[in-house]
Protein backbone atom coordinates (compact mmCIF):
# COMPACT_ATOMS: atom_id res chain seq x y z
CA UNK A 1 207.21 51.10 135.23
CA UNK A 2 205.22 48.34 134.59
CA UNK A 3 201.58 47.43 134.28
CA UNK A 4 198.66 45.26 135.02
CA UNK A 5 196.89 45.01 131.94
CA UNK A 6 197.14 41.98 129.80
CA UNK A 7 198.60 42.13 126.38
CA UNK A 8 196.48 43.37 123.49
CA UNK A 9 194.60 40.46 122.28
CA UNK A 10 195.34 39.52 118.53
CA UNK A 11 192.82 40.96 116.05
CA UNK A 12 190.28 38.08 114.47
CA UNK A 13 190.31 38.96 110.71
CA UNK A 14 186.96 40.04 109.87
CA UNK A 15 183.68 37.16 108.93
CA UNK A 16 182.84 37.01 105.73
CA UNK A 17 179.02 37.97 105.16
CA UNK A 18 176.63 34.91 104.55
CA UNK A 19 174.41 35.03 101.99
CA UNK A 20 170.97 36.05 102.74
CA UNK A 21 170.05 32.21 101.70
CA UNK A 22 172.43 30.92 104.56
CA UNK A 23 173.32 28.58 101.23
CA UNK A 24 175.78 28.55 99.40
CA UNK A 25 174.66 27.93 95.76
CA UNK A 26 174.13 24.24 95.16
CA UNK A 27 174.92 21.98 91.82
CA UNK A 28 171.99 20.26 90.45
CA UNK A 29 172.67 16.87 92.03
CA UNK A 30 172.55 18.90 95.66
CA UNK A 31 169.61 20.40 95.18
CA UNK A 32 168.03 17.28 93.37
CA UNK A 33 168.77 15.32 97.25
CA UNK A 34 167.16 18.46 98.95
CA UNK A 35 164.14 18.52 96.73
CA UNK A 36 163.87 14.42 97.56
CA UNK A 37 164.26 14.74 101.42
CA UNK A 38 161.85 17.36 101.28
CA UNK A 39 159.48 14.89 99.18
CA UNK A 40 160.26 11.74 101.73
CA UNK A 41 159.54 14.34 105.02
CA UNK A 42 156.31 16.22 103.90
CA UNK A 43 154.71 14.15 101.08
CA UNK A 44 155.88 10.44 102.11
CA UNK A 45 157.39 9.87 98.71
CA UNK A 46 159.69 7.17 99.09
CA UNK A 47 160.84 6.34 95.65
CA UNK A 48 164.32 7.41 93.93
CA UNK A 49 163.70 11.20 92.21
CA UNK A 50 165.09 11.73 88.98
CA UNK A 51 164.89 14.74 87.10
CA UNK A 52 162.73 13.60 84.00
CA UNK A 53 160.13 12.48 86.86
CA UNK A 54 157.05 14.49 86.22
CA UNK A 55 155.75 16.20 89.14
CA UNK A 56 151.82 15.50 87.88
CA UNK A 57 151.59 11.78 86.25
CA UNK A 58 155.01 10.57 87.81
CA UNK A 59 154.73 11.71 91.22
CA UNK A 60 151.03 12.03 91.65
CA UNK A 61 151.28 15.79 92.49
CA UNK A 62 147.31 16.84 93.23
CA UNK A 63 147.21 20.91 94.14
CA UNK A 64 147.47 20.43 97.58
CA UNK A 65 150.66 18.29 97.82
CA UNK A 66 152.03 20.81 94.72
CA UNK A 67 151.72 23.67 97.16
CA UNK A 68 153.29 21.64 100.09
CA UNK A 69 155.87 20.71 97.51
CA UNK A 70 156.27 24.21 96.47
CA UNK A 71 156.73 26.10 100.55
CA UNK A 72 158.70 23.45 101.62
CA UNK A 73 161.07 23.93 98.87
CA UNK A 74 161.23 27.39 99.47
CA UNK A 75 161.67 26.66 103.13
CA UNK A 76 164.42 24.26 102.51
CA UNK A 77 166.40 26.81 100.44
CA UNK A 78 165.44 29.78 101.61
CA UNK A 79 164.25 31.00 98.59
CA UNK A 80 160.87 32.50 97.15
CA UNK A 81 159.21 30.79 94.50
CA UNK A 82 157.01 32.96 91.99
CA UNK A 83 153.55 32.34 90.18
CA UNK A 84 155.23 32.22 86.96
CA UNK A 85 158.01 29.91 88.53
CA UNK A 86 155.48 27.34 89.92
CA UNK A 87 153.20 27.42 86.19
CA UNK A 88 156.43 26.43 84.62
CA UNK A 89 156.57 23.53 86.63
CA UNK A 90 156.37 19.94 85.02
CA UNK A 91 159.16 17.58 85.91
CA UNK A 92 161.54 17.54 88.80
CA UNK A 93 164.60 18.84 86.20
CA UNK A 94 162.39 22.17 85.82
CA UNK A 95 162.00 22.23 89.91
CA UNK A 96 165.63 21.98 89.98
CA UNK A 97 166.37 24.85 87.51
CA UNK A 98 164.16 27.11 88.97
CA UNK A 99 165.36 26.59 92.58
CA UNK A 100 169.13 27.00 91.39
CA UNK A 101 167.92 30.20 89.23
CA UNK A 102 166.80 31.91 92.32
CA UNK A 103 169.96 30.22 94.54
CA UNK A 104 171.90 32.54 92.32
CA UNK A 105 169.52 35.33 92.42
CA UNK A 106 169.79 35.62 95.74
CA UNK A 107 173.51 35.62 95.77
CA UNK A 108 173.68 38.38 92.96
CA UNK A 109 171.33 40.35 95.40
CA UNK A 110 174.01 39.86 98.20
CA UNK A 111 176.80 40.96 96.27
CA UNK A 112 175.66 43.48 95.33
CA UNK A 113 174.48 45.22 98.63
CA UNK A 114 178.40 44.60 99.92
């Protein structure tokens, strides 16, 4: 006897969960280029950034472009910067560190709620 139904469907093998970040983590010269497109779209900086840049005397940082620095970052990575994070702050190397710090922060959280 035969049927009308169509045959089963092959099974998609399962997604693997994205990290909370929606990033994967980055290498330093990745999230050096993020760091300067987020400097050329919110804060009109148009010159090469180099790590030994200091955020300050180099870059002219005043507290309100340090705090637009500082959420746009966050927003650009999806990560969450702390007080201590941001008082540790002087060049663009230690803006770098502390974004991939909490890049793999928030990967070590996702692994371990799998």
């Amino acid at each position: 006897m035969t049927t009308d139904s169509p045959p089963a469907a092959a099974e998609a093998p399962a997604a693997e969960p994205e990290p909370r970040s929606g990033k994967a983590i980055c290498s330093r010269p990745q999230v050096l280029a993020g760091i300067a497109a987020v400097s050329r779209e919110h804060l009109d900086f148009r010159q090469p950034l180099s790590e030994d840049l200091r955020l300050v005397e180099d870059l002219g940082l005043d507290s309100m472009r340090a705090f637009t620095l500082a959420a746009e970052v966050e927003n650009h990575f999806k990560i969450m910067l702390s007080e201590e994070d941001e008082d540790q702050l002087v060049t663009v190397g230690d803006l770098v560190q502390v974004v991939i710090a909490r890049l793999e922060s928030v990967a070590g959280e996702v692994e371990e709620s799998s």
